[in-house]
Protein backbone atom coordinates (compact mmCIF):
# COMPACT_ATOMS: atom_id res chain seq x y z
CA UNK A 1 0.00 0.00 0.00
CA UNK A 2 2.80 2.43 1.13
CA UNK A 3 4.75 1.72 -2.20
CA UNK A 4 1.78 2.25 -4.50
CA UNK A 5 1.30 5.49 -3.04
CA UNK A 6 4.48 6.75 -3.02
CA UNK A 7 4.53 5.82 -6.72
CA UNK A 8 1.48 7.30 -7.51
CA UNK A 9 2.98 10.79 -5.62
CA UNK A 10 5.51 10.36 -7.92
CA UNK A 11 3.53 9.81 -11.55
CA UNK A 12 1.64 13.29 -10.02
CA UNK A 13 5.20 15.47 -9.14
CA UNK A 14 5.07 18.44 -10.96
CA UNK A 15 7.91 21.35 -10.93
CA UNK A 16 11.32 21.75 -10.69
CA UNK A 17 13.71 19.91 -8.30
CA UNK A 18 17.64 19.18 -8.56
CA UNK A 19 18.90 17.58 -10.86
CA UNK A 20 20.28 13.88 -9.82
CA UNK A 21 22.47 12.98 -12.07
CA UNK A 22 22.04 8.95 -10.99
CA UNK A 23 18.63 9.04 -12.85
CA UNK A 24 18.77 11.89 -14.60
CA UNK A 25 21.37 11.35 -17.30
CA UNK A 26 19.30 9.43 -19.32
CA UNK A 27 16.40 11.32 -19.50
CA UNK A 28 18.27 14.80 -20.17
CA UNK A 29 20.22 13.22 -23.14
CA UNK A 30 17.26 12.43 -24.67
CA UNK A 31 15.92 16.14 -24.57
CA UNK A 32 18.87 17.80 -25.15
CA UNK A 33 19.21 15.56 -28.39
CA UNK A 34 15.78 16.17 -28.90
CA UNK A 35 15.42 19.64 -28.71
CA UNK A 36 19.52 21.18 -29.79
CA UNK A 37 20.16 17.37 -32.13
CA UNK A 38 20.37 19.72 -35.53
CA UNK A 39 22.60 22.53 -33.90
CA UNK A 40 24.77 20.24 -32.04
CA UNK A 41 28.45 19.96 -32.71
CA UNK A 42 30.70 17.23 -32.94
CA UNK A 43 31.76 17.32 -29.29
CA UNK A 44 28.27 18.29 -27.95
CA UNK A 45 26.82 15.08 -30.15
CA UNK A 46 29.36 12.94 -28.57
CA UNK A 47 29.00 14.12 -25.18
CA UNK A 48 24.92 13.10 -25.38
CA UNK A 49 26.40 10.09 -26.84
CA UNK A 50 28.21 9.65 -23.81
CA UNK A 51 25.98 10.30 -21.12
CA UNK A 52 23.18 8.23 -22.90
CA UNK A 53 25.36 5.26 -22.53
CA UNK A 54 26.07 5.83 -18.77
CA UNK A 55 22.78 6.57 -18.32
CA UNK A 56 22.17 2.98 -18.51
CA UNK A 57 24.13 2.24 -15.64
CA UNK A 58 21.74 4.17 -12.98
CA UNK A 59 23.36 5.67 -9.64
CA UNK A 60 26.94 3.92 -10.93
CA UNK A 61 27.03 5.91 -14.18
CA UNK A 62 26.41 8.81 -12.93
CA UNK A 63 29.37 8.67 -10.48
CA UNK A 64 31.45 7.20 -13.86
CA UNK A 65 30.38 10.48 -15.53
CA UNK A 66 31.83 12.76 -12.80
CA UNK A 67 35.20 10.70 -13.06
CA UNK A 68 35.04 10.73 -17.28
CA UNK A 69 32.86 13.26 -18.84
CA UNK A 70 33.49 17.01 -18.72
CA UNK A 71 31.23 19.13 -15.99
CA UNK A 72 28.24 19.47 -18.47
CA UNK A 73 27.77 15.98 -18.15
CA UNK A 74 26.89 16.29 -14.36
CA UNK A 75 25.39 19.62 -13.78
CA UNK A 76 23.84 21.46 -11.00
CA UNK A 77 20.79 22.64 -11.61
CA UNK A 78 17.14 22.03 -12.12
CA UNK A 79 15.34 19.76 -14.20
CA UNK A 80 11.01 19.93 -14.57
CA UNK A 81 9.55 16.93 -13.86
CA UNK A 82 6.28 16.20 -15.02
CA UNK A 83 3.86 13.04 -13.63
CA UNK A 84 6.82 10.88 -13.66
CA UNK A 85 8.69 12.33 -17.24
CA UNK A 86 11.48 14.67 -17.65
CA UNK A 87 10.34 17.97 -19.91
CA UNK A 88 12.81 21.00 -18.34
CA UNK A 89 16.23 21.63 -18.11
CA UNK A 90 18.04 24.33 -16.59
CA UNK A 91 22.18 23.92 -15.82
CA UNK A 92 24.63 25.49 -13.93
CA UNK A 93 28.48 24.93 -14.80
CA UNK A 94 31.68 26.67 -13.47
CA UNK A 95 34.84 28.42 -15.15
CA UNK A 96 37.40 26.77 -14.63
CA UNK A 97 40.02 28.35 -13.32
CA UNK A 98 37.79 31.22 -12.31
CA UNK A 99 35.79 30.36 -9.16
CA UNK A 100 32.70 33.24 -9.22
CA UNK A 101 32.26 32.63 -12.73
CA UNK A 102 29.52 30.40 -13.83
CA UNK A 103 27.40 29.40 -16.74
CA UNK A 104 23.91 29.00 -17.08
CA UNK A 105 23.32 26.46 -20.09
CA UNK A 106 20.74 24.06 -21.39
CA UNK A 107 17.93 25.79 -20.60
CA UNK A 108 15.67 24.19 -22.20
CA UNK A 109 11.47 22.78 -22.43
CA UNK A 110 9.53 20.01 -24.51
CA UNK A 111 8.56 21.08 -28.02
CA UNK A 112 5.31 20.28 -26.28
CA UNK A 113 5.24 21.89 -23.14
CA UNK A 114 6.56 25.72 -23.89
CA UNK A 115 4.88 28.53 -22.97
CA UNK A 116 3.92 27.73 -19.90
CA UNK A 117 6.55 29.57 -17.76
CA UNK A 118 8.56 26.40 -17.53
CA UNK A 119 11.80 27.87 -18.57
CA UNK A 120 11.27 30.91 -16.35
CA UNK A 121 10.36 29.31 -13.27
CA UNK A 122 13.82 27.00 -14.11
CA UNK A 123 16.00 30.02 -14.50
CA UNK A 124 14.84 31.38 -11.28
CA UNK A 125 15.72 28.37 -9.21
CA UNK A 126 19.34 28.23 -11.16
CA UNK A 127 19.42 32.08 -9.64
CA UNK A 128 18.61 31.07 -6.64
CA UNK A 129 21.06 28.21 -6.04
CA UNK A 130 23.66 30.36 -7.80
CA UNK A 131 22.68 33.31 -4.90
CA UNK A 132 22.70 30.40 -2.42
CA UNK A 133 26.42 29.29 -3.46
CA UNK A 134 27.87 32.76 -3.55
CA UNK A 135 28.40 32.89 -7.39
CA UNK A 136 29.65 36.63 -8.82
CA UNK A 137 29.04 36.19 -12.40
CA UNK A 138 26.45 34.33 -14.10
CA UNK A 139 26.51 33.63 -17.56
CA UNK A 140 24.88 32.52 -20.81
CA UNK A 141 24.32 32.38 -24.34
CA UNK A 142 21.58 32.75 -26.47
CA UNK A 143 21.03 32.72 -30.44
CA UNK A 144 21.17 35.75 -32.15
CA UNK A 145 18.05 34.14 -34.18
CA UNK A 146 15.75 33.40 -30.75
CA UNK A 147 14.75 37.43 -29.69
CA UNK A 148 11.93 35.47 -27.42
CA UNK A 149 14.65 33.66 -24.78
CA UNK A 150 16.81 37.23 -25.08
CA UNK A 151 13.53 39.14 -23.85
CA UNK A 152 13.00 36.59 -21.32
CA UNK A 153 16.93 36.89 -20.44
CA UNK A 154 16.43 40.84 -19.73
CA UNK A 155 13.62 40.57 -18.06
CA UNK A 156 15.21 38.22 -15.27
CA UNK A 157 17.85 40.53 -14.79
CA UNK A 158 20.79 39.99 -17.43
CA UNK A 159 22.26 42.45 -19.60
CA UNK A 160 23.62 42.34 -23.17
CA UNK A 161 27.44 42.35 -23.60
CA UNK A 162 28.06 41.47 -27.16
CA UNK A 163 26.86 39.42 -30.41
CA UNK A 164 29.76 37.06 -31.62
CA UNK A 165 29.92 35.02 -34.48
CA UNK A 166 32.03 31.31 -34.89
CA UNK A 167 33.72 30.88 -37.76
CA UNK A 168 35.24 28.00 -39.04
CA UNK A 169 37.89 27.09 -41.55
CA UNK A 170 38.91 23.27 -41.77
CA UNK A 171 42.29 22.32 -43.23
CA UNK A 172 42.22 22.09 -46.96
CA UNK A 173 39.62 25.02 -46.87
CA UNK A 174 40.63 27.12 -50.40
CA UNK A 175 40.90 30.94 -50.28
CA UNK A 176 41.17 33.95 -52.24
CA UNK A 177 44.96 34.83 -52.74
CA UNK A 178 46.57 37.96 -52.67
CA UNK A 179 44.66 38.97 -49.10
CA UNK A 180 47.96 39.92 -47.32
CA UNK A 181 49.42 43.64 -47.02
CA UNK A 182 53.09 44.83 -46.71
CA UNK A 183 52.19 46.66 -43.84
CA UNK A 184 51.42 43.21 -41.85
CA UNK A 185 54.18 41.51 -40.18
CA UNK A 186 55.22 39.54 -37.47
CA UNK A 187 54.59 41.27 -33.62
CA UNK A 188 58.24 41.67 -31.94
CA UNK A 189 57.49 40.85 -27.94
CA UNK A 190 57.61 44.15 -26.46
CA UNK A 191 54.43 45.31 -28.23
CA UNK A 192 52.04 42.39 -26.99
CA UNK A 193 51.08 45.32 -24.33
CA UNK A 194 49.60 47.60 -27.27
CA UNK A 195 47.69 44.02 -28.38
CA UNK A 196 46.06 43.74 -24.48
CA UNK A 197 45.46 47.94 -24.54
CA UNK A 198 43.30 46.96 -27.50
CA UNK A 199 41.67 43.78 -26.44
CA UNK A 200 40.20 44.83 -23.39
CA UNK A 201 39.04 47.84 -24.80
CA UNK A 202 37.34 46.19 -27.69
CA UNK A 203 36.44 43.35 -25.34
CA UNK A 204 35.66 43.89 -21.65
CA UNK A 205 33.47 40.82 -21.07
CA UNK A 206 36.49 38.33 -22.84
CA UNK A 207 37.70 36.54 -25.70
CA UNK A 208 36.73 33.00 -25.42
CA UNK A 209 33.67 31.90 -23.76
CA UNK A 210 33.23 32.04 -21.28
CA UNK A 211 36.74 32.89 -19.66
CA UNK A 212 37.11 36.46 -18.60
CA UNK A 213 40.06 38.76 -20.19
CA UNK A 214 43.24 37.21 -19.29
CA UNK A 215 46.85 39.07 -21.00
CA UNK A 216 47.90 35.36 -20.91
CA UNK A 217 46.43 35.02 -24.80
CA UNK A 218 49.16 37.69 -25.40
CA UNK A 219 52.30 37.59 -23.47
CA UNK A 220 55.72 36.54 -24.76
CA UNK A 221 55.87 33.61 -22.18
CA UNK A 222 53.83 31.61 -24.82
CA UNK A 223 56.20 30.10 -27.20
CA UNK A 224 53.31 28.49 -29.38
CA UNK A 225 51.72 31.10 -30.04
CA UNK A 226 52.39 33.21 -33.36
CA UNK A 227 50.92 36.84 -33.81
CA UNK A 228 50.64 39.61 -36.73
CA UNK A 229 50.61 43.16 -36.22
CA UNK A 230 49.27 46.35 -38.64
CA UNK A 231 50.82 49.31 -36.94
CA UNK A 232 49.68 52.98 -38.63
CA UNK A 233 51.18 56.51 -37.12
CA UNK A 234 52.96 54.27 -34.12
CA UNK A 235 49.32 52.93 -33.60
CA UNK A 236 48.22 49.63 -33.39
CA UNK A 237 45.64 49.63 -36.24
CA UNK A 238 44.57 45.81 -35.86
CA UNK A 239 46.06 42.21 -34.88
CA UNK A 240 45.75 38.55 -35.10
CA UNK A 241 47.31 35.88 -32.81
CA UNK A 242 46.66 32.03 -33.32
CA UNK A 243 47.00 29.84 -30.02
CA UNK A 244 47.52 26.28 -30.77
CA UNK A 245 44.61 23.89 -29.68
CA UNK A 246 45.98 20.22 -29.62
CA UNK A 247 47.25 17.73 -32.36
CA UNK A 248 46.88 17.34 -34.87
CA UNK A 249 47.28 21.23 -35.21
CA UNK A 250 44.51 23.36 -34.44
CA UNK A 251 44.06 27.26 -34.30
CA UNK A 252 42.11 29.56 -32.08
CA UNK A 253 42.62 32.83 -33.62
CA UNK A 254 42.00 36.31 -31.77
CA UNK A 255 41.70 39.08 -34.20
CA UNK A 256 41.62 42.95 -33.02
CA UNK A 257 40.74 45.60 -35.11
CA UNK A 258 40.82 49.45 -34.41
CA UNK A 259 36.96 50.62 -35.21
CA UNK A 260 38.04 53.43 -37.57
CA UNK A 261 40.00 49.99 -39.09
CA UNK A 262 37.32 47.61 -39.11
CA UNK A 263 36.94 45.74 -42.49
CA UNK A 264 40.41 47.54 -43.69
CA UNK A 265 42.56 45.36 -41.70
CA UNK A 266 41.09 42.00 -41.12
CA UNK A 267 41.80 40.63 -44.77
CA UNK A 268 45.53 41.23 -45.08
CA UNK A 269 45.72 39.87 -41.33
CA UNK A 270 44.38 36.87 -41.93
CA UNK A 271 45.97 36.35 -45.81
CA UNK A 272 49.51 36.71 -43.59
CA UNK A 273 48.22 34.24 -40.89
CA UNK A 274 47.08 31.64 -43.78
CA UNK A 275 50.25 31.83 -46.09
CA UNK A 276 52.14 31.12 -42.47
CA UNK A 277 50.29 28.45 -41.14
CA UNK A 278 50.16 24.82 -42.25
CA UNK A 279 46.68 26.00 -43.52
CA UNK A 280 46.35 22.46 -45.48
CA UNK A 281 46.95 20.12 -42.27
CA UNK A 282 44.93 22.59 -39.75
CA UNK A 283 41.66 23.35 -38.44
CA UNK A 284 40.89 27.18 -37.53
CA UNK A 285 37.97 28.69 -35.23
CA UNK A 286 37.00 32.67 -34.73
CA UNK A 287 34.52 34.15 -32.35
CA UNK A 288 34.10 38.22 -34.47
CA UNK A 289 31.34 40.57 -33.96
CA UNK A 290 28.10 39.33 -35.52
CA UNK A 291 28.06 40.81 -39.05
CA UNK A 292 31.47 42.87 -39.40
CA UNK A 293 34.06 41.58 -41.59
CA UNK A 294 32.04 39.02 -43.54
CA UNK A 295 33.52 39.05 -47.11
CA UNK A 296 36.77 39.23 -45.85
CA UNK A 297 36.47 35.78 -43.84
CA UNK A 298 34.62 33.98 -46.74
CA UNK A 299 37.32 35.08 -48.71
CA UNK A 300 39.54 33.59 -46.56
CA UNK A 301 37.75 30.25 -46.77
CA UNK A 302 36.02 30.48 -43.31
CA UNK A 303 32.45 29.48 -43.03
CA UNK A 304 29.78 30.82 -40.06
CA UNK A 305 28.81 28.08 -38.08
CA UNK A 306 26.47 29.95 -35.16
CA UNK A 307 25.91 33.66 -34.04
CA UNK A 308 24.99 34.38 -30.07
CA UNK A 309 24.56 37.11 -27.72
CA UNK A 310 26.31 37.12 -24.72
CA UNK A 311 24.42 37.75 -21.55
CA UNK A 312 25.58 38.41 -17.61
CA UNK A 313 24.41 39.34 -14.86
CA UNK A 314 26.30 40.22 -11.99
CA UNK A 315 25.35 38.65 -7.88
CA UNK A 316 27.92 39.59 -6.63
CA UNK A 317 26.84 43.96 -6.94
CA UNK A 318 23.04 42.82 -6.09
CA UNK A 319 24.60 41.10 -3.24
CA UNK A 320 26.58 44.40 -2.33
CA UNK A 321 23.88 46.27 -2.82
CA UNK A 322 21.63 44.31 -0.55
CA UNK A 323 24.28 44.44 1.98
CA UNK A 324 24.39 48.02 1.92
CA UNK A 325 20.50 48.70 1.82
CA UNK A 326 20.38 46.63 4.76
């Protein structure tokens, strides 16, 4: 008697709770395939991949996914459960490497259950637990395409920073010749301070999601790294650096421009970076600002894979704030 009718509570539940990642791997692969499958990547696809098979394995795959899948595999959050069935997801995920930075990802609700106030009432628990954990900086992305979730984004409290668009250019990719420019060459050490000046005045909220602004991507001290500088009037008019990202070679390439020098300096930057590189053997990814420069890096045989807003908001000054009122 007791059992039935704690599994007919059950079958009823309805709202949010934590997620448990010993019974709730499964279930979220499924909807996060269901729901992102088209716009997935090859690392997101095999992460769902991934936690689908440990799934399987109840409470002992999900402690084998906090030992072998990255942290998005076993978030904290909040997932909406619904007479017994999974519908809502809502995550939160650290920085690494930068404890009061979080992320808020995967929000998402059942083709057949939206509009409801699902997703809100998600978001506002992840605030909550964030609040709860003493979190500074909560973060997220949204597509530049979905104008409904930003709305929804500003009206819980986050502000824009910036629209960025990933490009991608795989080894073998052709391109126009003839992009690079006399004036581009090679950055001698002592100027990589004029290349940080820039970046965190074009940049404030960072280069790479969803790491803050770190002179690390610039300094000297990094052997592997290559850079090209445009220099006008003893100004630095614009600049590319490629970091290395694994083997077989990879690029992550940060390109600055001046704004007076926007779409006059990207092309010959990144025809010098291309006739340097091993541009045949390597793989090449760029985060730009959605909708500048975009003959220039089709030129250069780049393609757009996916344009999203940053958002923030910042705990850590409400939490001042509060402190103070009080």
């Amino acid at each position: 008697m007791a059992a039935a009718a704690s599994a007919q509570a059950r079958s009823a539940a309805r709202g949010p709770r934590p997620v448990d990642v010993k019974r709730d791997m499964l279930p979220l692969a499924d909807l996060l395939e269901l729901v992102f499958g088209p716009e997935l990547d090859s690392a997101g696809r095999q992460l769902v991949r991934d936690m689908r098979a440990l799934g399987r394995f109840g409470w002992l795959g999900g402690v084998l996914s906090r030992l072998m899948l990255p942290p998005a595999a076993a978030p904290r959050g909040y997932v909406w459960e619904e007479s017994g069935r999974i519908i809502g997801n809502a995550s939160l995920l650290p920085v690494t490497g930068h404890a009061k930075r979080w992320v808020l990802a995967n929000v998402v609700v059942h083709p057949d259950f939206r509009r409801r106030g699902i997703g809100r009432e998600l978001v506002e628990a992840c605030l909550g637990l964030a609040r709860s954990r003493g979190i500074g900086t909560l973060m997220l992305q949204v597509k530049v395409s979905n104008p409904e979730a930003e709305r929804l984004y500003l009206r819980l409290g986050f502000r824009k920073l910036t629209a960025r668009t990933t490009w991608v250019r795989l080894g073998g990719a052709a391109s126009a010749p003839g992009l690079a420019a006399p004036e581009v060459r090679r950055r001698v050490s002592g100027e990589w301070s004029d290349q940080w000046a820039l970046a965190q005045r074009l940049y404030p909220e960072g280069l790479v999601w969803p790491n803050p602004l770190h002179p690390g991507a610039f300094r000297p001290a990094w052997r592997e790294a290559l850079h090209w500088v445009w220099y006008r009037g003893g100004q630095l008019w614009g600049s590319l650096t490629a970091l290395p990202r694994g083997a077989p070679r990879h690029w992550r390439l940060i390109l600055l421009a001046q704004p007076e020098a926007a779409g006059q300096v990207e092309a010959a930057l990144l025809g010098r970076a291309l006739a340097s590189l091993p541009a045949e053997r390597s793989s090449m990814i760029l985060d730009y600002p959605a909708g500048a420069a975009l003959t220039p890096l089709q030129l250069a045989g780049f393609r757009s894979e996916k344009s999203l807003t940053w958002m923030e908001r910042r705990l850590d000054s409400e939490q001042s704030r509060g402190s103070q009122d009080g």
